[in-house]
Protein backbone atom coordinates (compact mmCIF):
# COMPACT_ATOMS: atom_id res chain seq x y z
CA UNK A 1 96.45 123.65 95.54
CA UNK A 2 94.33 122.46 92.88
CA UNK A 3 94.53 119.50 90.51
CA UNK A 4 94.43 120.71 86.40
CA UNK A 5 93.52 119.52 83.46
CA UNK A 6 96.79 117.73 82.63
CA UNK A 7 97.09 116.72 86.51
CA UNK A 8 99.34 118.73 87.18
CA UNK A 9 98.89 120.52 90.85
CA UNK A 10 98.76 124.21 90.65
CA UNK A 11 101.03 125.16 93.24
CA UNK A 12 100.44 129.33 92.52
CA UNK A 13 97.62 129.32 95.67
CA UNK A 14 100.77 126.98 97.71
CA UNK A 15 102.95 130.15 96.56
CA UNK A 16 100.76 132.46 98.53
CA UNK A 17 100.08 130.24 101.49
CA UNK A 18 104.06 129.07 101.67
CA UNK A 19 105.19 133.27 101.85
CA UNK A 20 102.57 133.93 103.84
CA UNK A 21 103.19 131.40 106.49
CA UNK A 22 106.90 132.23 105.98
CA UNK A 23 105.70 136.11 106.90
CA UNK A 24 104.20 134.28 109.63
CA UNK A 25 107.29 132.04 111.20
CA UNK A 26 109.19 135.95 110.75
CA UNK A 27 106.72 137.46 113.14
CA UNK A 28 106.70 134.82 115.55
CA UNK A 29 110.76 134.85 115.90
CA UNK A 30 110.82 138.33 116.08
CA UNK A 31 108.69 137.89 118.91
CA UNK A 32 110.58 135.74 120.36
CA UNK A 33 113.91 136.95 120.12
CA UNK A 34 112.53 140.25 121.75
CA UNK A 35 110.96 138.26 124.46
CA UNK A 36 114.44 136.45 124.62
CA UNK A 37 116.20 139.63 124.76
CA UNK A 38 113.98 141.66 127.59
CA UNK A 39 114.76 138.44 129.90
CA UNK A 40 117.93 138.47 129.53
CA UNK A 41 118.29 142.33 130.49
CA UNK A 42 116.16 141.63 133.12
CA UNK A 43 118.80 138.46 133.94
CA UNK A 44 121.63 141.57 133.64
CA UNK A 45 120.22 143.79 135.93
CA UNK A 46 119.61 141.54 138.62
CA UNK A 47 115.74 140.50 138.38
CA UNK A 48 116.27 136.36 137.63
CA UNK A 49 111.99 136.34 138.89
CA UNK A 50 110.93 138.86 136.45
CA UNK A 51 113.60 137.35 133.25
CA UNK A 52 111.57 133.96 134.11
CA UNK A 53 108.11 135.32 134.03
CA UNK A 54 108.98 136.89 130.72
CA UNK A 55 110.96 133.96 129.44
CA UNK A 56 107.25 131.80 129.85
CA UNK A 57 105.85 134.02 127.49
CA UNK A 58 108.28 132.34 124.89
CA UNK A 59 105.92 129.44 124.81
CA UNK A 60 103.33 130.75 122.62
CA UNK A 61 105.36 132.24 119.45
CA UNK A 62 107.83 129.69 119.72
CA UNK A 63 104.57 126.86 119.44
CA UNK A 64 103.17 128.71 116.38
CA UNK A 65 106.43 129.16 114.87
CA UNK A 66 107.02 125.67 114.91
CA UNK A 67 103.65 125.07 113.67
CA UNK A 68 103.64 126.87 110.72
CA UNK A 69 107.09 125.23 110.05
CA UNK A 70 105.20 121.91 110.36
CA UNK A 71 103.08 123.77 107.45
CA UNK A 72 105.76 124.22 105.35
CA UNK A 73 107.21 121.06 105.45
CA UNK A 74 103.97 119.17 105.09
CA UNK A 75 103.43 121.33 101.76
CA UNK A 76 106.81 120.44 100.42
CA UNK A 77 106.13 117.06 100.92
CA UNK A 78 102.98 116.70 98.92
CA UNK A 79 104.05 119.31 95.70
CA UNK A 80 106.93 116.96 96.13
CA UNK A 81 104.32 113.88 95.61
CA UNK A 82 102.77 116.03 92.97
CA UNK A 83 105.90 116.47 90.99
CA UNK A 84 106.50 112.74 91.04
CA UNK A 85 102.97 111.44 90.51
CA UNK A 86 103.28 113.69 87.43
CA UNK A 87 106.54 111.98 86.07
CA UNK A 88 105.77 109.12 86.60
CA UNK A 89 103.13 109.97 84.09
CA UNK A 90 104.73 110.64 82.02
């Protein structure tokens, strides 16, 4: 995000960033949800050991899931500061 002329932020490089990072959280919960659903056939077919070794692997696109959802929010929060510093201007 930049700052203008007339102070107002120019949220059209946040537009980019906020659908790519919501690409991003997609992937990651795709992921997940097959890593979710191999353990549990794994679970159903008898093999707890192997479900919980593949269960573990949940760790890492669950973490940058969350993340980039910290992203998200954090960008929110300041083009919501933006929006007010601007009418307050105003």
């Amino acid at each position: 995000m930049s700052e203008t002329t007339t102070g107002r932020t120019d949220t059209s490089e946040a537009g980019l960033s906020v659908t790519a990072t919501l690409a991003a959280i997609s992937a990651r919960l795709t992921d997940a949800a097959a890593l979710a659903k191999a353990a549990l056939v794994c679970a159903r077919a008898g093999s707890e050991r192997e479900a919980v070794r593949i269960v573990l692997d949940l760790d890492v696109p669950l973490s940058e899931a969350q993340t980039l959802h910290g992203a998200i929010c954090l960008i929110g929060r300041i083009n919501r500061k933006a929006a007010e510093t601007f009418a307050s201007r105003d």
